[in-house]
C-alpha atoms as a PDB file:
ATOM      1  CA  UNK A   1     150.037 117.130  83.359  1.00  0.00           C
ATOM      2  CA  UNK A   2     146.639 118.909  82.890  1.00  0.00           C
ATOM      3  CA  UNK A   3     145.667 114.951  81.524  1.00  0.00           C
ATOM      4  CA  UNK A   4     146.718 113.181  84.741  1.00  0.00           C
ATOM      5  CA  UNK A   5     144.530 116.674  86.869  1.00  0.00           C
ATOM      6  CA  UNK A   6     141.546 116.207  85.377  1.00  0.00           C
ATOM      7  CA  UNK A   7     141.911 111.635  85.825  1.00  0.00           C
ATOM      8  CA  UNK A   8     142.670 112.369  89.346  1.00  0.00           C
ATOM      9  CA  UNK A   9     139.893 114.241  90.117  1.00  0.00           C
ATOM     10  CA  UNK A  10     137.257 112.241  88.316  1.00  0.00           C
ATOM     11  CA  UNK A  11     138.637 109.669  90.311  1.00  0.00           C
ATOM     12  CA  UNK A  12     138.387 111.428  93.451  1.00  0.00           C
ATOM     13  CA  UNK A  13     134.770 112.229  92.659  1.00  0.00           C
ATOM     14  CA  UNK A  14     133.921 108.725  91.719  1.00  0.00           C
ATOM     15  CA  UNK A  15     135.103 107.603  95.068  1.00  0.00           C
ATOM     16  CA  UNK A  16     133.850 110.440  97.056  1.00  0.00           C
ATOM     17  CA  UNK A  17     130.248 109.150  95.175  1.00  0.00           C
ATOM     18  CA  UNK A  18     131.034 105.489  96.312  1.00  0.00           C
ATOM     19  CA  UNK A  19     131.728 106.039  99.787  1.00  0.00           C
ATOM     20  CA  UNK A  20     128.345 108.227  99.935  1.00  0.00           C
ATOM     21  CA  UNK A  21     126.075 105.311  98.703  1.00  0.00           C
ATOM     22  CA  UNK A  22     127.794 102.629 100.919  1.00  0.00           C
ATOM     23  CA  UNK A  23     127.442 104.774 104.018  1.00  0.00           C
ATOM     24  CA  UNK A  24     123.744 105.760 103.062  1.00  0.00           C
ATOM     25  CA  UNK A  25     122.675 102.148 102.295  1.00  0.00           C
ATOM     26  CA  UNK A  26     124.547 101.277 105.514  1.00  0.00           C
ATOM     27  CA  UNK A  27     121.993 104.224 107.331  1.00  0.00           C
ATOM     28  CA  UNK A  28     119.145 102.579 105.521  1.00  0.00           C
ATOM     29  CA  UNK A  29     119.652  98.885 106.328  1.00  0.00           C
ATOM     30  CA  UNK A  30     120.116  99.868 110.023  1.00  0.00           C
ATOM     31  CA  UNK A  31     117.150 101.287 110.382  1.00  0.00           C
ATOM     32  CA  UNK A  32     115.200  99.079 108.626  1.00  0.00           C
ATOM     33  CA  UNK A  33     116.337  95.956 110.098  1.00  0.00           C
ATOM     34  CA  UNK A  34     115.934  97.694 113.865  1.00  0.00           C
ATOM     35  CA  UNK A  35     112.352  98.315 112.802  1.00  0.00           C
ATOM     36  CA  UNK A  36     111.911  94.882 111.666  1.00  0.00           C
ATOM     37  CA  UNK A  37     113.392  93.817 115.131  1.00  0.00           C
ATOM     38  CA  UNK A  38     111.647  96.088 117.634  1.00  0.00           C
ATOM     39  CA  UNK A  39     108.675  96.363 116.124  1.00  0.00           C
ATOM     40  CA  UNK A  40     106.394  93.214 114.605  1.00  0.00           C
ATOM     41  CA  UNK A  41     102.927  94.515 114.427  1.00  0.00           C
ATOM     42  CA  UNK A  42     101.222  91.592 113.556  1.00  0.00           C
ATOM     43  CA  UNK A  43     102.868  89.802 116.938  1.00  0.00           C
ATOM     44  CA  UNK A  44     101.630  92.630 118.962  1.00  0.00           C
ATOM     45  CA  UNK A  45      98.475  92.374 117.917  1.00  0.00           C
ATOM     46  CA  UNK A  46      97.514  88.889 118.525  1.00  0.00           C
ATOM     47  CA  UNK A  47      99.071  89.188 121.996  1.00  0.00           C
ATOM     48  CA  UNK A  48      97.363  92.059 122.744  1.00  0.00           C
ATOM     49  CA  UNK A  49      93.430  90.563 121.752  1.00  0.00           C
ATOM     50  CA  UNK A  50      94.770  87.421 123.372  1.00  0.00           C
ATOM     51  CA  UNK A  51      95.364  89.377 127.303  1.00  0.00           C
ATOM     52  CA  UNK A  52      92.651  91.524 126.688  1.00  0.00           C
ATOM     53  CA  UNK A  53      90.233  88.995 127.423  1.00  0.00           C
ATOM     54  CA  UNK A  54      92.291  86.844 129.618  1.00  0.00           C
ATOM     55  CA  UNK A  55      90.295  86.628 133.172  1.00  0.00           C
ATOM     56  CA  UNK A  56      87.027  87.131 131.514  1.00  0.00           C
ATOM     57  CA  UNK A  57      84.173  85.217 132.473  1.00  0.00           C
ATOM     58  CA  UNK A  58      83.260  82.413 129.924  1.00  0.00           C
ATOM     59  CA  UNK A  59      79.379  81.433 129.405  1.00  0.00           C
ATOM     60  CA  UNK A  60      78.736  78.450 127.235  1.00  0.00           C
ATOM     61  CA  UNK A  61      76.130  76.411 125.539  1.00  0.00           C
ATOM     62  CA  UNK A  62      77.198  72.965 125.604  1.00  0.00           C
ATOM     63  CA  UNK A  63      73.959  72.527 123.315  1.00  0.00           C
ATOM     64  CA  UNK A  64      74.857  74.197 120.575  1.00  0.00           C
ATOM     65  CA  UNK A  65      78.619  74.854 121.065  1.00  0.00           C
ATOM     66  CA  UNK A  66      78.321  78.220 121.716  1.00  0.00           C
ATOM     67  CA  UNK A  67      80.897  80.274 123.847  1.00  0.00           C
ATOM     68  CA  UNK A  68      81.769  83.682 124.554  1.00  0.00           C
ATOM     69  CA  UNK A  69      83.410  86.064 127.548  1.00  0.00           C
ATOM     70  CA  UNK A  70      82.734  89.190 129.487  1.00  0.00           C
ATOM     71  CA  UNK A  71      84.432  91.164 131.995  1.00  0.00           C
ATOM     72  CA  UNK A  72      83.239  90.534 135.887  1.00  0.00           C
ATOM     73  CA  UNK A  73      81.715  93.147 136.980  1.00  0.00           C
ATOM     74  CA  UNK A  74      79.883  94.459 133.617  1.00  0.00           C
ATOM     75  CA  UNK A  75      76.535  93.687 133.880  1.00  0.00           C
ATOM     76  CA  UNK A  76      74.381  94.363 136.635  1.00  0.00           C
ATOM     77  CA  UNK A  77      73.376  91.241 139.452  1.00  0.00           C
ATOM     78  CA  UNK A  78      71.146  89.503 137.654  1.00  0.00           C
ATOM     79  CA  UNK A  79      71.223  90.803 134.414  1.00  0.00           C
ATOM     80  CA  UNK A  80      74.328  88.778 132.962  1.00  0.00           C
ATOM     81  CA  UNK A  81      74.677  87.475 129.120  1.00  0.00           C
ATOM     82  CA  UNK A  82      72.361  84.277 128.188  1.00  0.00           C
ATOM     83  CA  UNK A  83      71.371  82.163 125.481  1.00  0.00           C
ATOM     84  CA  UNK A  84      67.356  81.556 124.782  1.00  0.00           C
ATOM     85  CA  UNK A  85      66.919  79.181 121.923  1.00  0.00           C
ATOM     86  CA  UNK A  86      63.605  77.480 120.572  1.00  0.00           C
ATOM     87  CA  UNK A  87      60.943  77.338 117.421  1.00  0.00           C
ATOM     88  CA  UNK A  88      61.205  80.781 114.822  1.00  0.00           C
ATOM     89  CA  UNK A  89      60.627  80.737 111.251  1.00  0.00           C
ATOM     90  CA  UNK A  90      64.256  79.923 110.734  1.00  0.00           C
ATOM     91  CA  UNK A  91      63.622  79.341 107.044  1.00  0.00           C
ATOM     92  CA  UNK A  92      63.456  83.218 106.266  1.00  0.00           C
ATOM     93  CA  UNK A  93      67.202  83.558 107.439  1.00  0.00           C
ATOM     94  CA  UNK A  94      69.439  85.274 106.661  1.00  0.00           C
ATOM     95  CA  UNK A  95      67.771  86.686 104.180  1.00  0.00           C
ATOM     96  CA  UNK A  96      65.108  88.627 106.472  1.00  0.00           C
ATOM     97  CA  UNK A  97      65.080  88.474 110.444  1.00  0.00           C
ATOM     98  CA  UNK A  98      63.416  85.607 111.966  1.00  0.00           C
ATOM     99  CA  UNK A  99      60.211  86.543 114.507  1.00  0.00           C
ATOM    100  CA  UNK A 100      61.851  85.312 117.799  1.00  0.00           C
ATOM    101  CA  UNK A 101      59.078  86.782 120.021  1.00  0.00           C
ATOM    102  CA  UNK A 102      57.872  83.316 121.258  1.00  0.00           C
ATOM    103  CA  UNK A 103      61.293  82.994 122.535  1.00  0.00           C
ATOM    104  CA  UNK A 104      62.085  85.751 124.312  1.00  0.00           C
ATOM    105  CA  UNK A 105      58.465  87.111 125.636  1.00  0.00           C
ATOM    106  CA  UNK A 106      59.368  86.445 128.868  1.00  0.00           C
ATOM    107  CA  UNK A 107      62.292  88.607 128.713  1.00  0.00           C
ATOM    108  CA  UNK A 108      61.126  90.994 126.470  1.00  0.00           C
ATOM    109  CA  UNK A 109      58.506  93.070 128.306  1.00  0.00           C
ATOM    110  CA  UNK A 110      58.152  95.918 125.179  1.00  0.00           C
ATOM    111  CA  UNK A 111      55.706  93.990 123.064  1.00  0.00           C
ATOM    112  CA  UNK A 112      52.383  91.694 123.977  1.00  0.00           C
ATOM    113  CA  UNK A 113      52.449  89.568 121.056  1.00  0.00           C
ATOM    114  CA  UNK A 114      54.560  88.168 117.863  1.00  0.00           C
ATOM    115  CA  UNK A 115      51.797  90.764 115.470  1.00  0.00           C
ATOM    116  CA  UNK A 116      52.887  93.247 117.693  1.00  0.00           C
ATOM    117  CA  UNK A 117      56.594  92.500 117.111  1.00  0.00           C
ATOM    118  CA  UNK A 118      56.720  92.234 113.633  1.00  0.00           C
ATOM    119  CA  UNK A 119      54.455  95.962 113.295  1.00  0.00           C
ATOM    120  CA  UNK A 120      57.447  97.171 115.607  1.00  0.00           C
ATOM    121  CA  UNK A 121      60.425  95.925 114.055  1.00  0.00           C
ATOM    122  CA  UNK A 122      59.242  96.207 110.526  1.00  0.00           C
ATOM    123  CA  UNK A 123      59.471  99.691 110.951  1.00  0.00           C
ATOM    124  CA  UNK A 124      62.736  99.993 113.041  1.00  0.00           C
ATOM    125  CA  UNK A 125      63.936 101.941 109.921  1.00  0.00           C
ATOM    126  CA  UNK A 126      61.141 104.650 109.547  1.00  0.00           C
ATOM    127  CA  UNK A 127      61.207 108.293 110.495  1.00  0.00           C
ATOM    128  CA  UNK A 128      59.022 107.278 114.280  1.00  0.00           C
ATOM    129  CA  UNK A 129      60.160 109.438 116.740  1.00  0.00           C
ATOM    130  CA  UNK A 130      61.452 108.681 118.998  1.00  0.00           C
ATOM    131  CA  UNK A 131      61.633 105.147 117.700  1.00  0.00           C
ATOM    132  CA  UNK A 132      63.434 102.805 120.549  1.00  0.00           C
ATOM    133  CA  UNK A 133      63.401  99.876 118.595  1.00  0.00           C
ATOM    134  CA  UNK A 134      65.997  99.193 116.153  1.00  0.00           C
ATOM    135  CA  UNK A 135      67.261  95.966 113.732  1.00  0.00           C
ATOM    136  CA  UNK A 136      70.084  95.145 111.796  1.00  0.00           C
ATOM    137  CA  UNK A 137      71.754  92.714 110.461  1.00  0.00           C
ATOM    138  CA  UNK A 138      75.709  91.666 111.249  1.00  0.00           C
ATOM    139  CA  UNK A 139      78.250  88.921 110.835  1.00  0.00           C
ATOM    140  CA  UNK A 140      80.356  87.646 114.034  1.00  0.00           C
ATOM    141  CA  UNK A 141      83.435  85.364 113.539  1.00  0.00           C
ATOM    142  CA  UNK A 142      81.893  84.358 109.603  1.00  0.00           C
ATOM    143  CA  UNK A 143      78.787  83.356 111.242  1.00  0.00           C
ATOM    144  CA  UNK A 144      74.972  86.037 110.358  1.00  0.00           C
ATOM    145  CA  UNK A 145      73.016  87.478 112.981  1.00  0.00           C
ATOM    146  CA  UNK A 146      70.090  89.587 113.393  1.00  0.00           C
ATOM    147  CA  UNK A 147      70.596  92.567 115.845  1.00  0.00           C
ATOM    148  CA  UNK A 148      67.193  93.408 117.855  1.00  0.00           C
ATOM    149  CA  UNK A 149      67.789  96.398 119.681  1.00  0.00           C
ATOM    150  CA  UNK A 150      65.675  98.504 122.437  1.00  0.00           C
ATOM    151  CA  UNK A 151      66.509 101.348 123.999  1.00  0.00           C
ATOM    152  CA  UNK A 152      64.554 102.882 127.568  1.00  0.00           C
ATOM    153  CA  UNK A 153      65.004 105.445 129.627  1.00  0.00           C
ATOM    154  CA  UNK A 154      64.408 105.822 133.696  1.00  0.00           C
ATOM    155  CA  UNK A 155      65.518 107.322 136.491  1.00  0.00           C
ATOM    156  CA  UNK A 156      68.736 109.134 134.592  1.00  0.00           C
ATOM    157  CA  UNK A 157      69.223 105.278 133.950  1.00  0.00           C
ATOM    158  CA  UNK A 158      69.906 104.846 129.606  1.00  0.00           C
ATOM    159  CA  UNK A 159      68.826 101.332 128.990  1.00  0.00           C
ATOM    160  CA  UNK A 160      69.601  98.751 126.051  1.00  0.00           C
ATOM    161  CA  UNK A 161      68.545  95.399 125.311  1.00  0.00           C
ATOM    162  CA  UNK A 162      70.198  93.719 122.748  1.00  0.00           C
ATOM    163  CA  UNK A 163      68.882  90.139 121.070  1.00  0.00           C
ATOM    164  CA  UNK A 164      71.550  88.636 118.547  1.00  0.00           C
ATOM    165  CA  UNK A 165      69.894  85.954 116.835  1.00  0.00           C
ATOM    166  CA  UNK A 166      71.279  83.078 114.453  1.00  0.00           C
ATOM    167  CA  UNK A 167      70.251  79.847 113.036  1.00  0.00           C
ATOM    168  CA  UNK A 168      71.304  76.665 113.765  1.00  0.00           C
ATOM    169  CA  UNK A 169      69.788  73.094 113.340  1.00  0.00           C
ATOM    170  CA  UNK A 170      66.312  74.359 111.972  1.00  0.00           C
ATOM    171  CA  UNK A 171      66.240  76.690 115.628  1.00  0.00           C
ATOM    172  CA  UNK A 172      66.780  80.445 116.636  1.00  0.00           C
ATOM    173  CA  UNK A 173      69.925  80.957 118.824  1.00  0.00           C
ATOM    174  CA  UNK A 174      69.430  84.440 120.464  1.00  0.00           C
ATOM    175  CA  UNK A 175      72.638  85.693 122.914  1.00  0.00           C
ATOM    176  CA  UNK A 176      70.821  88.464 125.301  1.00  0.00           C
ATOM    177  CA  UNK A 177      72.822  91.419 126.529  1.00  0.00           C
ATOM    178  CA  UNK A 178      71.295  94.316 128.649  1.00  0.00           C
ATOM    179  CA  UNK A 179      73.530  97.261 129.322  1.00  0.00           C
ATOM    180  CA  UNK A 180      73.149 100.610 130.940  1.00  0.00           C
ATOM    181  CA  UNK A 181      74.299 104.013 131.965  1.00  0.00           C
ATOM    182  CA  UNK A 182      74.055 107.009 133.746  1.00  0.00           C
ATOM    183  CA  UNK A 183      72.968 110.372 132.653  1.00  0.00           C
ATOM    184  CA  UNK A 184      76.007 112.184 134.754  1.00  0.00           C
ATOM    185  CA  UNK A 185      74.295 115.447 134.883  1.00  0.00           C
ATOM    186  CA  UNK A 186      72.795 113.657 138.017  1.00  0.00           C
ATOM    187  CA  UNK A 187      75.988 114.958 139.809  1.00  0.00           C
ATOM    188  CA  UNK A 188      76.087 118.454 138.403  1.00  0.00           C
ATOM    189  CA  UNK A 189      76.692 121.328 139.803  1.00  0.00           C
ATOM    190  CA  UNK A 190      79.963 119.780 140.975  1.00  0.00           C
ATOM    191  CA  UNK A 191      80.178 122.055 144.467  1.00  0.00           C
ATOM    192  CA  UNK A 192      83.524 123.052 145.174  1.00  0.00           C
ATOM    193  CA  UNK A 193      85.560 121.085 147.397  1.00  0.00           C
ATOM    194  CA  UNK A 194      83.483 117.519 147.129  1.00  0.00           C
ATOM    195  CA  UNK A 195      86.306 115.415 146.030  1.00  0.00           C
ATOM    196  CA  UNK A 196      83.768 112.306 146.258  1.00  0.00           C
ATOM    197  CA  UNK A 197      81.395 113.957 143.827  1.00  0.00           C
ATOM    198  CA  UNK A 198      83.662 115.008 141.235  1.00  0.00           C
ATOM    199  CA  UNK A 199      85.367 111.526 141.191  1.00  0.00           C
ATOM    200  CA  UNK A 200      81.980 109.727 140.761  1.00  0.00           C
ATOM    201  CA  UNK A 201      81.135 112.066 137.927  1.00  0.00           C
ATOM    202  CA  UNK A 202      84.384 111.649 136.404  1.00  0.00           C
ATOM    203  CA  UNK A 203      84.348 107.630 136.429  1.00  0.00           C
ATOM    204  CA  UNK A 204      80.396 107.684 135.201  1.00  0.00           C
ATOM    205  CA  UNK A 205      82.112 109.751 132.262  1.00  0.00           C
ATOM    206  CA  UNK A 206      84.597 106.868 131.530  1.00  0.00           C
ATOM    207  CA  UNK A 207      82.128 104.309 132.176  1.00  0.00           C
ATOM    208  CA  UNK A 208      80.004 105.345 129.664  1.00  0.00           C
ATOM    209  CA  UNK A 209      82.869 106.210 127.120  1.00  0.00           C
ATOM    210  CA  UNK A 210      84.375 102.714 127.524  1.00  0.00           C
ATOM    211  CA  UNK A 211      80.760 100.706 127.595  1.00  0.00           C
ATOM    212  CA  UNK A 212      80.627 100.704 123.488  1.00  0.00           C
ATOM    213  CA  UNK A 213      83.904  99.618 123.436  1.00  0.00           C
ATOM    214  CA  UNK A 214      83.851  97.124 125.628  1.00  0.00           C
ATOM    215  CA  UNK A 215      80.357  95.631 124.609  1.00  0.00           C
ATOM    216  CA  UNK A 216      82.050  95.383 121.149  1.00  0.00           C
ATOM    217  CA  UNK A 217      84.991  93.284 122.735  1.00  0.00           C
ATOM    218  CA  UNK A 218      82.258  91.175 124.274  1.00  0.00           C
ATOM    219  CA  UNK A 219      80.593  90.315 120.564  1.00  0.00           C
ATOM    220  CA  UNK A 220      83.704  89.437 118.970  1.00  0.00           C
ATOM    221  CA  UNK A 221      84.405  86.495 121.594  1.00  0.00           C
ATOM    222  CA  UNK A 222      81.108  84.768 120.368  1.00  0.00           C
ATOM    223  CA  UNK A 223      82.053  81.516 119.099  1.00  0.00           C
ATOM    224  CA  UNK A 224      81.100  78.014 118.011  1.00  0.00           C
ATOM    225  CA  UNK A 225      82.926  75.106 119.050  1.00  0.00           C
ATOM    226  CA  UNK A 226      80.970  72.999 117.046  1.00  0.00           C
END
């Protein structure tokens, strides 16, 4: 009797211990399969770089099969992306950064000659201060570039002038894009009550948060077609 006890209770256990794994695997499955379902990163993604640039303006160089976009409304009148291209002594890149100063003097008003650009840049890394010129060197889409970088200052106005340069077909390729930004302090004291002044210190706040990130958005749409 105590025999036929102790079997039905094993049994009882072993099914109790049955029932507790199917209905926990069930649990699991669930939610991992719902996860699967309302969730796929990867499509999310691409959708998401794919809108964020939709409506963006697109500038191209039918020369070289170059492209890339930027948000209406970015740059300042006049002061929209461009590519200069022309004779450098390609042959040093990647491995060092090409003198472009012949191709961008006109637009390029920091430096008088291409001595007086390689004394500057040459020591964009020492301890100068302040030292507004800076260089580096980058890859966009698989493809090298040389970042020239100024920065200037005017008028609570931050200014920077940035010269990507590539090679291509024994010339230098440089993509020019000039940015700025206010120094919001101009619109401190807020005074109590000016709704006008607080906004406009509030969206030069965003503005300037948002420029790096969009400028980066900008660089990654630089492209070859060819």
């Amino acid at each position: 009797m105590k025999k036929q006890k102790r079997i039905s209770t094993l049994v009882g256990i072993i099914i109790i211990i049955v029932i507790a794994v199917i209905l926990f695997g069930g649990i699991f499955a669930y939610q991992y399969f719902a996860t699967k379902t309302n969730n796929p990163p990867q499509v999310q993604n691409i959708q998401n770089n794919t809108n964020q640039t939709a409506g963006w303006k697109i500038y191209t160089n039918n020369e070289y099969g170059f492209e890339m976009k930027y948000p209406n409304g970015f740059y300042a009148q006049g002061h929209e992306p461009k590519m200069l291209t022309g004779d450098c002594n390609y042959s040093v890149f990647p491995d060092k950064c090409p003198n472009i100063y012949n191709i961008v003097a006109e637009d390029f008003p920091f430096v008088s000659s291409s001595e007086e650009w390689d004394s500057d840049f040459s020591n964009a890394d020492t301890n100068k201060t302040p030292n507004p010129y800076e260089m580096s060197k980058l890859t966009i889409n698989n493809i090298p570039y040389c970042l020239y970088k100024v920065s200037d200052a005017a008028m609570n106005q931050q200014y920077g002038y940035y010269y990507y340069t590539t090679v291509k077909n024994q010339k230098c390729l440089v993509v020019i894009l000039n940015t700025h930004t206010t120094n919001c302090e101009v619109y401190l004291p807020l005074e109590e009550g000016n709704i006008e002044q607080a906004k406009n210190y509030n969206d030069c706040l965003v503005n300037n948060k948002n420029q790096p990130i969009i400028l980066n958005e900008i660089i990654n749409t630089f492209k070859f077609n060819k």
